[in-house]
Protein backbone atom coordinates (compact mmCIF):
# COMPACT_ATOMS: atom_id res chain seq x y z
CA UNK A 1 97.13 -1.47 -4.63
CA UNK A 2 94.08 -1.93 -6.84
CA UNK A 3 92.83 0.92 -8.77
CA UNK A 4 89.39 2.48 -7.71
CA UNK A 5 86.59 1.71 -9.39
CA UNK A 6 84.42 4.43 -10.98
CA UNK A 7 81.54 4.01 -12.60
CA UNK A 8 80.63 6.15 -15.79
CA UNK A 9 76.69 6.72 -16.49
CA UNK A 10 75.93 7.60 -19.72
CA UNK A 11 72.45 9.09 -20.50
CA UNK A 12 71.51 9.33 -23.96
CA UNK A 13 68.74 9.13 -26.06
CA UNK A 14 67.73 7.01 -29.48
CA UNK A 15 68.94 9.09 -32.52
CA UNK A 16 70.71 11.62 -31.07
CA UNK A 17 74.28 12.25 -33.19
CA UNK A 18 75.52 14.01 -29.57
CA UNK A 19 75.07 11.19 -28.24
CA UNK A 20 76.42 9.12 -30.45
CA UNK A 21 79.43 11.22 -30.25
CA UNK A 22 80.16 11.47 -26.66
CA UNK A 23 79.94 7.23 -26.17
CA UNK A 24 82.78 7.12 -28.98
CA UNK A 25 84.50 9.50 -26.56
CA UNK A 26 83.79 7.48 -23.59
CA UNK A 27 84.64 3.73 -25.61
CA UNK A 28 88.36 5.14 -26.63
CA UNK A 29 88.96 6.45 -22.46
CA UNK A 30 87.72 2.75 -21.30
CA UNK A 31 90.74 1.37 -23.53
CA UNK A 32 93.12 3.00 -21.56
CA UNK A 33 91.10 3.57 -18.40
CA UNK A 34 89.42 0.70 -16.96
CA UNK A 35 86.20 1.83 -15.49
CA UNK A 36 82.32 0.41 -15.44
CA UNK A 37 79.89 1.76 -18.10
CA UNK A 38 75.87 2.24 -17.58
CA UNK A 39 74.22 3.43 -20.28
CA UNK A 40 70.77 5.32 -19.61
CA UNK A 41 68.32 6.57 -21.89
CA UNK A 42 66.42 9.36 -20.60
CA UNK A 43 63.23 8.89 -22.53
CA UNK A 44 62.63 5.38 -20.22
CA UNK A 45 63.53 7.00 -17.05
CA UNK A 46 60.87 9.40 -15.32
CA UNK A 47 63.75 10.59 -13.11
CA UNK A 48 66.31 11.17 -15.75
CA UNK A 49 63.63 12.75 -17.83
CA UNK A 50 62.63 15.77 -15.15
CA UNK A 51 66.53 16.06 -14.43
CA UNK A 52 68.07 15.86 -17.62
CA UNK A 53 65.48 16.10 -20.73
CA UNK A 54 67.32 19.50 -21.88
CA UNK A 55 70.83 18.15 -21.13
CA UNK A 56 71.53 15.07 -23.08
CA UNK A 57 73.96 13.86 -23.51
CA UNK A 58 75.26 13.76 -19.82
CA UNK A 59 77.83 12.07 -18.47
CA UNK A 60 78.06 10.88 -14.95
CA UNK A 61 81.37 9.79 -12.91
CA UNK A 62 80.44 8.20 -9.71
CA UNK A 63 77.32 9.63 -9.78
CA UNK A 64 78.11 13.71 -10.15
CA UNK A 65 77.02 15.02 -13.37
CA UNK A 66 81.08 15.80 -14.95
CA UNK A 67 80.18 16.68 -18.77
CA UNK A 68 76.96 17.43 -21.18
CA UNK A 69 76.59 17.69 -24.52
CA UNK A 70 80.25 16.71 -25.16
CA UNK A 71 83.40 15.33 -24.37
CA UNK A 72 86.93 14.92 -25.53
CA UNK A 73 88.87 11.84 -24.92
CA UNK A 74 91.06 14.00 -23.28
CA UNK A 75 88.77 15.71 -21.12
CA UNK A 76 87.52 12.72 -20.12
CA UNK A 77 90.92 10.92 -19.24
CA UNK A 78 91.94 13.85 -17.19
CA UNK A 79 88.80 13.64 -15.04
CA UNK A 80 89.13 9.89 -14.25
CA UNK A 81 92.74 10.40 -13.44
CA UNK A 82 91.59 13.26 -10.71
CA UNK A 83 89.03 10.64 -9.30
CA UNK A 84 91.51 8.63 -9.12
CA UNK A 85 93.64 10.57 -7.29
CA UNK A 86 90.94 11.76 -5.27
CA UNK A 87 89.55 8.52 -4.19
CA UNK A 88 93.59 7.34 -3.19
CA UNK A 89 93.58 10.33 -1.28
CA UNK A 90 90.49 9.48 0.20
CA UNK A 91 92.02 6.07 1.21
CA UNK A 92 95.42 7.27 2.92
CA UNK A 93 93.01 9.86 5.20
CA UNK A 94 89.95 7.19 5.81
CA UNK A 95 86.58 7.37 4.95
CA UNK A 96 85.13 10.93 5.24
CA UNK A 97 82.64 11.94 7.87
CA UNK A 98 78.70 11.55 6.78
């Protein structure tokens, strides 16, 4: 069975040593995690900008805000492995109800 895929949006912003921080975070997971990266600064983003102008860094899994400001590598690990599970789980009970 093939893993899930889960996508991991990053918004940042130029100079920002959070920032900075939190993609090392993300880079060292993806070695042992494979999952897609989008990286979004919210400074070119009107929409990012009224949501999350106060926030960054924030980091998205699937699309639901999971962490700000930072991030372990173990933090991180441990919520990909629970969407993981969550999406398998997901799978063996069929697609959920709109």
């Amino acid at each position: 069975m093939a893993q899930p895929d889960i996508t991991l949006t990053l918004v940042t912003r130029r100079d920002c040593h959070l920032c900075e921080a939190m993609e090392a975070a993300v880079a060292d997971v993806r070695r042992q995690i494979p999952c897609d990266l989008e990286l979004r600064d919210v400074d070119a983003d009107a929409a990012l900008l009224a949501s999350y102008s106060d926030q960054v860094p924030v980091l998205l899994v699937n699309g639901r805000k999971a962490f700000k400001y930072r991030v372990t590598p173990a933090a991180l690990a441990s919520r990909l492995r629970a969407e993981r599970r969550r999406a398998r789980l997901r799978g063996w009970f069929g697609p959920r109800p709109p």
